[in-house]
Protein backbone atom coordinates (compact mmCIF):
# COMPACT_ATOMS: atom_id res chain seq x y z
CA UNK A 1 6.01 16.69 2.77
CA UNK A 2 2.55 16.08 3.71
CA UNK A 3 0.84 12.92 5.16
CA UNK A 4 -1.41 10.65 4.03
CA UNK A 5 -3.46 8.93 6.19
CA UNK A 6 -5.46 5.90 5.30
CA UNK A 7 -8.39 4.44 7.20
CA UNK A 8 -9.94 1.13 7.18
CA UNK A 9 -11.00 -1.55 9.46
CA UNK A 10 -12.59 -4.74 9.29
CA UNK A 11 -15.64 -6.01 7.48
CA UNK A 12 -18.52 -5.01 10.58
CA UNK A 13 -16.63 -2.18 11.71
CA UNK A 14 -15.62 -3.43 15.54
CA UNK A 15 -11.44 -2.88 14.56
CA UNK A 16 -10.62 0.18 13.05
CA UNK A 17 -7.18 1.85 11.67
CA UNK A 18 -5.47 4.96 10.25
CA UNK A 19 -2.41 4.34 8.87
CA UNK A 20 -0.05 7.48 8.57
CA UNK A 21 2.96 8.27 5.95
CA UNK A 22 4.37 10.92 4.90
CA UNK A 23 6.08 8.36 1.82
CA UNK A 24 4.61 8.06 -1.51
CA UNK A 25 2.60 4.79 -1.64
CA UNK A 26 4.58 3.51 -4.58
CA UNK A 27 7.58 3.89 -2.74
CA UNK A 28 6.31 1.99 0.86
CA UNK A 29 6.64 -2.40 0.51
CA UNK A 30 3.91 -4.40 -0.50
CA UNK A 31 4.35 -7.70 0.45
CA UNK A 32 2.38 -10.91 0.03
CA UNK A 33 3.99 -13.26 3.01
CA UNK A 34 3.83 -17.08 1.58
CA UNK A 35 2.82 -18.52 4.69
CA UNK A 36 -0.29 -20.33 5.02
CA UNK A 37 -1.83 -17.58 7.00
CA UNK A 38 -1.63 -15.33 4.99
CA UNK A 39 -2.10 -16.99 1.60
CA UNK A 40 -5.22 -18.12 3.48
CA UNK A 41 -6.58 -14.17 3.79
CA UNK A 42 -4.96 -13.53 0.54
CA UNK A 43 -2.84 -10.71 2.55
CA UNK A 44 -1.14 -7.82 0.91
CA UNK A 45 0.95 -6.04 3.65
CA UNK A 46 2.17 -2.51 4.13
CA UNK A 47 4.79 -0.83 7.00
CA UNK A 48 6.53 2.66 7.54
CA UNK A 49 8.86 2.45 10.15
CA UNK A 50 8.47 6.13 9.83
CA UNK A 51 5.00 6.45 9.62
CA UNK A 52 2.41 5.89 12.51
CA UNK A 53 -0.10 2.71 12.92
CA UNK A 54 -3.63 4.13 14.98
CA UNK A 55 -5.02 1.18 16.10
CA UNK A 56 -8.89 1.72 17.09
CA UNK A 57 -11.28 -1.14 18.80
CA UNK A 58 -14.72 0.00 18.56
CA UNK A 59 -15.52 -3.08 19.93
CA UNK A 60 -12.58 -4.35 21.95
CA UNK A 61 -14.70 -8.22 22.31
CA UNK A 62 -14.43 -8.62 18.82
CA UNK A 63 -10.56 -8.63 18.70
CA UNK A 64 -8.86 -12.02 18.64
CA UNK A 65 -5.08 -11.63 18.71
CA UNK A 66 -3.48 -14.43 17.10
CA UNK A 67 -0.73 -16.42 17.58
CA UNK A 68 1.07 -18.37 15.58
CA UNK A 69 4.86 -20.18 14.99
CA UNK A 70 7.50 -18.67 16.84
CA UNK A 71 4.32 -16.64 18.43
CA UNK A 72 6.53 -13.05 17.83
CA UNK A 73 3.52 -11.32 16.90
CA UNK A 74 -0.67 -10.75 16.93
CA UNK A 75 -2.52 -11.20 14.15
CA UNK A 76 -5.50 -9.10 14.63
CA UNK A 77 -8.97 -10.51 13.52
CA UNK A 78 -12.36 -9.60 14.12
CA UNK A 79 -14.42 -12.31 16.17
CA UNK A 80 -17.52 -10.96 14.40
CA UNK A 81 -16.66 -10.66 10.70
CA UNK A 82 -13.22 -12.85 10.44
CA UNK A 83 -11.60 -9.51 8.68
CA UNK A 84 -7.68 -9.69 9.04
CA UNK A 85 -6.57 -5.54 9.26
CA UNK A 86 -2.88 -6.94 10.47
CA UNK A 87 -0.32 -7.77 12.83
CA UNK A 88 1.62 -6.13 15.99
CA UNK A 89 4.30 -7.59 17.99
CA UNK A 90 6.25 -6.14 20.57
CA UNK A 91 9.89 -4.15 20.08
CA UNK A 92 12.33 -2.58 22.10
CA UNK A 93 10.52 0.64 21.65
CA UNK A 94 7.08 -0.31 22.20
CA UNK A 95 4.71 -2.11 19.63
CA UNK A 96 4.79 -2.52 16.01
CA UNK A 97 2.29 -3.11 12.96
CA UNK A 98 2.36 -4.80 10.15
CA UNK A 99 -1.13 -3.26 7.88
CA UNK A 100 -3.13 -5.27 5.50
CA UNK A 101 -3.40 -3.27 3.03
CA UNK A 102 -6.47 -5.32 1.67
CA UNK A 103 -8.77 -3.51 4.90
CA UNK A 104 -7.94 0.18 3.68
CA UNK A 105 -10.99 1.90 2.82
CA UNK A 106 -9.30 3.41 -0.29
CA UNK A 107 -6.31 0.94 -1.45
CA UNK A 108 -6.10 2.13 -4.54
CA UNK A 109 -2.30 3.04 -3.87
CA UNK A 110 -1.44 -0.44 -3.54
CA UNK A 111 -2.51 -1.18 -6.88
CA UNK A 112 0.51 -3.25 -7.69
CA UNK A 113 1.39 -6.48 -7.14
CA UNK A 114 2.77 -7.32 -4.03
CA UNK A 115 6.29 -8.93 -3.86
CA UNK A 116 6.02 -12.51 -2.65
CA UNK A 117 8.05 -13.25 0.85
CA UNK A 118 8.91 -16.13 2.66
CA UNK A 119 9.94 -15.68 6.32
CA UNK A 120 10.02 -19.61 7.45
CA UNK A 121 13.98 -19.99 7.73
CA UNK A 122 14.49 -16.87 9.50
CA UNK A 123 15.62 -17.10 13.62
CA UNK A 124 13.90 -15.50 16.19
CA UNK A 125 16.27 -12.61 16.60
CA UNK A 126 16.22 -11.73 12.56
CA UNK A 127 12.77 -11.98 13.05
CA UNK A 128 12.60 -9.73 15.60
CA UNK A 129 15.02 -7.36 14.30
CA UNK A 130 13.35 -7.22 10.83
CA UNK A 131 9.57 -6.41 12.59
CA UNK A 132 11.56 -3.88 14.97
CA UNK A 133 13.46 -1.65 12.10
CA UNK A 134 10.47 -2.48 9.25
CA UNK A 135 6.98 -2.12 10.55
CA UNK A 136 5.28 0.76 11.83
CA UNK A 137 4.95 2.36 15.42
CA UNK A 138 1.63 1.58 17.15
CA UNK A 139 -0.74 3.95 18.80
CA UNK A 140 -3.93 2.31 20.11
CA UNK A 141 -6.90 4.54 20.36
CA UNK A 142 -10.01 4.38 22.44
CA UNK A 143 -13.41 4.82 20.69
């Protein structure tokens, strides 16, 4: 099967990513987390445990990694623009993403509407578990 790779990146252009599957769209998650996070960026969200996350900071300044909660992950947010292109946290076999699918260039995959989640009662080590066998392996890339 071939892959399909999807680029995107925030609104100015400082944080860029491919994401890479080799699933049909339709059949990757699309989740809307309920927290107030991301209700607040209106966040759609996308992983491939199989796939590959290329993470690329044309302007590594611009990145804010955000914590919040149980502070288990980054939420990655231009300084410049305020665009949200997702979230990594760290697993026993290196990093992990989490992709907004509302960044992608060409979303048009996603088209359907995302499945509403709510992650507040889980414990650190389901969290941790969930992130480690759900999202998407991380490559960062230098531009």
């Amino acid at each position: 099967m071939s892959e399909t790779i999807l680029a995107g990146g925030c609104h100015c252009g400082a944080l860029a990513l491919r994401f890479i599957t080799a699933k049909p769209l339709d059949r990757l998650p699309l989740l809307a987390c309920q927290c107030r996070f991301c209700r607040t960026h209106g966040t759609r969200a996308t992983a491939d445990p199989e796939g590959r996350a290329e993470l690329i900071l044309r302007d590594p300044a611009r990145l804010n990694r955000y914590r919040f909660a149980l502070k288990t992950a980054e939420y990655l947010i231009c300084r410049g623009c305020g665009g949200y292109i997702g979230a990594v946290c760290t697993a026993a076999d290196g990093e992990r993403a989490l992709i907004n699918v509302n960044c992608l260039a060409d979303g048009s995959g996603f088209a359907r509407p995302a499945m509403p989640v709510d992650y507040d009662n889980e414990d650190l080590a389901t969290r941790l578990a969930r992130r480690q066998n759900g999202w998407t392996p991380v490559l960062w890339v230098a531009s």
